[in-house]
N, C-alpha and C. Protein backbone atom coordinates (compact mmCIF):
# COMPACT_ATOMS: atom_id res chain seq x y z
N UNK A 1 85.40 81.95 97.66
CA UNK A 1 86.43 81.40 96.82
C UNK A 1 86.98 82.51 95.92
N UNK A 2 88.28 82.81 95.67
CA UNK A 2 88.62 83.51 94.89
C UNK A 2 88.59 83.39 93.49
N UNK A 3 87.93 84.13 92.97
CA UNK A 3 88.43 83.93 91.24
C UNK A 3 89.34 84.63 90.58
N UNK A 4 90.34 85.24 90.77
CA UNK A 4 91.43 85.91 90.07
C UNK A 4 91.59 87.35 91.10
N UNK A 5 92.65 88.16 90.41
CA UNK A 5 92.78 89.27 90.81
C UNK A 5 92.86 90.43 89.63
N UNK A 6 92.29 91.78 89.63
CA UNK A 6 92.27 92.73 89.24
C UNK A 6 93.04 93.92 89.80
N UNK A 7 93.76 94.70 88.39
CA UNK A 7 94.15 95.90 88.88
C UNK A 7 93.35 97.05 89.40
N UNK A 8 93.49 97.81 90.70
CA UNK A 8 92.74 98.82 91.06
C UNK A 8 93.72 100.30 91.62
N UNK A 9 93.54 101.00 91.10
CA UNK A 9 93.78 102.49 91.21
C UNK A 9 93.51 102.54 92.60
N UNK A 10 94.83 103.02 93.62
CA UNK A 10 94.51 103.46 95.07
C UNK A 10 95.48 104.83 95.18
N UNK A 11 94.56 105.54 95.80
CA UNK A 11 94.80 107.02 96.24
C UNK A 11 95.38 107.01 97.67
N UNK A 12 96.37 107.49 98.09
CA UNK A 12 96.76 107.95 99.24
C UNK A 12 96.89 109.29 99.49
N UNK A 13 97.00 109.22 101.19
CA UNK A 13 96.67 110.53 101.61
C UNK A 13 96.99 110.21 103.26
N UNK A 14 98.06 110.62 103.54
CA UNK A 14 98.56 110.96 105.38
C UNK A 14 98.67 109.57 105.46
N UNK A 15 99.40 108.60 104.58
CA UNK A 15 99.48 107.52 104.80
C UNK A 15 98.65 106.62 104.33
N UNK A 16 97.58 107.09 104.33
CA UNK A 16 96.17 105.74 104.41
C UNK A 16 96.18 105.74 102.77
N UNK A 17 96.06 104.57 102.49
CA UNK A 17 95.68 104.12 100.91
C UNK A 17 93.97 102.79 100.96
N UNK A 18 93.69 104.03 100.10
CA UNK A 18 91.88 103.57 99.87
C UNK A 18 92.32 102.60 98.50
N UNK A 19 91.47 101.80 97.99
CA UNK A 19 91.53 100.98 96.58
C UNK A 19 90.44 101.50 96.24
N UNK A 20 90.14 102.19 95.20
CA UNK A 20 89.08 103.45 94.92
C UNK A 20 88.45 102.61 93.46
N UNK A 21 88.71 102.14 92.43
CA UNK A 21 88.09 101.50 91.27
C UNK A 21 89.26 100.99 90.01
N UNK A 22 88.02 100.15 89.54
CA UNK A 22 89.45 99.07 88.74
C UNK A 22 90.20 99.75 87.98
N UNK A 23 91.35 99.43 87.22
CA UNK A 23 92.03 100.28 86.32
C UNK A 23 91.28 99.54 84.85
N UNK A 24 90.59 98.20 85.03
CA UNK A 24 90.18 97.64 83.27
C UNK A 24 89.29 96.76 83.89
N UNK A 25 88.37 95.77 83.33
CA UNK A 25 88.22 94.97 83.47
C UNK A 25 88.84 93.61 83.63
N UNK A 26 89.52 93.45 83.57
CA UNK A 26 90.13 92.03 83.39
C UNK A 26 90.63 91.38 84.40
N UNK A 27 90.43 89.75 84.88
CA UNK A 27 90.49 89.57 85.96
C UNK A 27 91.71 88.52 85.62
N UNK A 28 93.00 88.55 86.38
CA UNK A 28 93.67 87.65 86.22
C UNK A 28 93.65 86.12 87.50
N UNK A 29 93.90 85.05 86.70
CA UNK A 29 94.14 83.89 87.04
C UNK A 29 95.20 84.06 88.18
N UNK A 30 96.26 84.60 88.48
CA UNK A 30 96.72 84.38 89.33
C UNK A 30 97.46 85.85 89.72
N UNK A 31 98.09 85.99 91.29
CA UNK A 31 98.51 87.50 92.11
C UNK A 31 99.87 87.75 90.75
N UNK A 32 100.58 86.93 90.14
CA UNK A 32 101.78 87.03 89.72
C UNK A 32 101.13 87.24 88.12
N UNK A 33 100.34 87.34 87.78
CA UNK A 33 99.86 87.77 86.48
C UNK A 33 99.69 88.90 86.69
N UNK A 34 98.89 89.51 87.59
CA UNK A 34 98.50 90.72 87.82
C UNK A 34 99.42 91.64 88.25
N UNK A 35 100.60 90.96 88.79
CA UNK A 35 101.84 91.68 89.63
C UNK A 35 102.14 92.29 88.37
N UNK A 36 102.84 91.46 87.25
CA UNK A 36 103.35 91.66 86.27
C UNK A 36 102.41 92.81 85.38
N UNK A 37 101.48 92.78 85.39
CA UNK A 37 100.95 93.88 84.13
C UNK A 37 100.48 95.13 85.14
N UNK A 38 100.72 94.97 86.43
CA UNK A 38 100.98 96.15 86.94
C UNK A 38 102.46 96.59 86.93
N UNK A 39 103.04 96.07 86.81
CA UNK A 39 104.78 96.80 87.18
C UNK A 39 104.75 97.44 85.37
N UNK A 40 103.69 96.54 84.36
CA UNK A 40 103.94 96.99 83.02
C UNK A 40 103.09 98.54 83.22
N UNK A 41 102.75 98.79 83.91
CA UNK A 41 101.74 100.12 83.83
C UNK A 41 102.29 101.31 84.78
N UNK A 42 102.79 100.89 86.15
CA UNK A 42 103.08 101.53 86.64
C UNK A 42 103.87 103.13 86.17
N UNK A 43 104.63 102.78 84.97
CA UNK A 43 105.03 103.89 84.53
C UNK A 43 104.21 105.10 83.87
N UNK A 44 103.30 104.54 83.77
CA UNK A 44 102.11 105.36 82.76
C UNK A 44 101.39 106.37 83.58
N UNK A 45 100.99 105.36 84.90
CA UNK A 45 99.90 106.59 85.95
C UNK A 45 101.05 107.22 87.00
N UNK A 46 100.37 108.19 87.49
CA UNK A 46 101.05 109.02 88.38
C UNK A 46 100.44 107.91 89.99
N UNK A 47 99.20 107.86 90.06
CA UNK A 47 98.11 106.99 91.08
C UNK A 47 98.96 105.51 91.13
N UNK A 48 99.04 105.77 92.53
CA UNK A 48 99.46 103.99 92.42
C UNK A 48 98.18 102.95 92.26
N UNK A 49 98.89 101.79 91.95
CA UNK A 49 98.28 100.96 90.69
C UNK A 49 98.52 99.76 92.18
N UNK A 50 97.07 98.66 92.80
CA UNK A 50 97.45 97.66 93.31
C UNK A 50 96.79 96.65 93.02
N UNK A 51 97.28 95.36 93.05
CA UNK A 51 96.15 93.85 92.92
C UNK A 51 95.25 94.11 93.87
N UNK A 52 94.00 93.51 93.27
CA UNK A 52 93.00 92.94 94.62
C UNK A 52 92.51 91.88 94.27
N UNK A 53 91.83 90.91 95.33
CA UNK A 53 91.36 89.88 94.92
C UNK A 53 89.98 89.91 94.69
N UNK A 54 89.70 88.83 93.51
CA UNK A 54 88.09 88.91 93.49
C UNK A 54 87.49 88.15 94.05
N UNK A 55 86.30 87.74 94.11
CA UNK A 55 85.29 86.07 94.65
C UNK A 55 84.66 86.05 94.05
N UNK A 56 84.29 84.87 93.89
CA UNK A 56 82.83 83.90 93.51
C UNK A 56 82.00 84.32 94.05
N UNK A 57 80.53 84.51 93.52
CA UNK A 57 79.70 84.79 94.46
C UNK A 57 79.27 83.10 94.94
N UNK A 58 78.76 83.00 96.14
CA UNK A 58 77.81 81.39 96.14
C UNK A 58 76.50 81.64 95.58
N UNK A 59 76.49 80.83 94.49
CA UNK A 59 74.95 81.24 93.70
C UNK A 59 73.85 80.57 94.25
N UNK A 60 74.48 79.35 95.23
CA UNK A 60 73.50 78.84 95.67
C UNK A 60 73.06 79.53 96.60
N UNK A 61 73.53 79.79 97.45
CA UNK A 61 72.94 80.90 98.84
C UNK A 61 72.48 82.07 98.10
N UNK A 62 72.72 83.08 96.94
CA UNK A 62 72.13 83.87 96.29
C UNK A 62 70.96 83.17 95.98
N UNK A 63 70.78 82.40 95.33
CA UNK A 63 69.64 81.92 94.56
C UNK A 63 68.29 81.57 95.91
N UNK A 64 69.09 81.41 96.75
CA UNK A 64 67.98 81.09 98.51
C UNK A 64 67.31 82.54 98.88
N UNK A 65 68.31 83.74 98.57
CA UNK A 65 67.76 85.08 98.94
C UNK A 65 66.83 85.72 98.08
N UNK A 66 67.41 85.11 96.37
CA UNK A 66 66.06 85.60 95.76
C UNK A 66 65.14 85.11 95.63
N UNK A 67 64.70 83.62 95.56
CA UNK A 67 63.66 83.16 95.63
C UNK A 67 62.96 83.10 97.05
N UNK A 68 63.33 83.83 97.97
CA UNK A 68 62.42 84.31 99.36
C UNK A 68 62.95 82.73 100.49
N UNK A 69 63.91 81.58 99.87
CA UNK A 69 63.95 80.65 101.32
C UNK A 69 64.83 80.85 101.92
């Protein structure tokens, strides 16, 4: 399940663009929140600036791997 999206710093090179690490913490509620305070930044870095999405982890299936069932 998705929980928001974050800005992340991606490097290119011969075409190929890696998403290399976040630009902040902050995870936005929706792609058009995040669109927006990237187009507000874009002017600042030289590195392009892209959304990614985040997830939920399932805590229940986590919680099965750490307790060994």
């Amino acid at each position: 399940m998705i929980a928001g999206f974050v800005l992340i710093f991606a490097t290119c090179s011969n075409g190929d663009c890696v998403a290399d690490y976040p630009v902040t913490e902050d995870i936005y509620r929706t792609g058009e929140q995040c669109e927006a305070m990237r187009s507000r930044l874009m002017p600042l870095y030289a590195d392009k600036i892209v959304c990614g999405e985040v997830y939920r982890a399932n805590t229940e299936k986590m919680a099965g791997v750490v307790s060994g069932h």
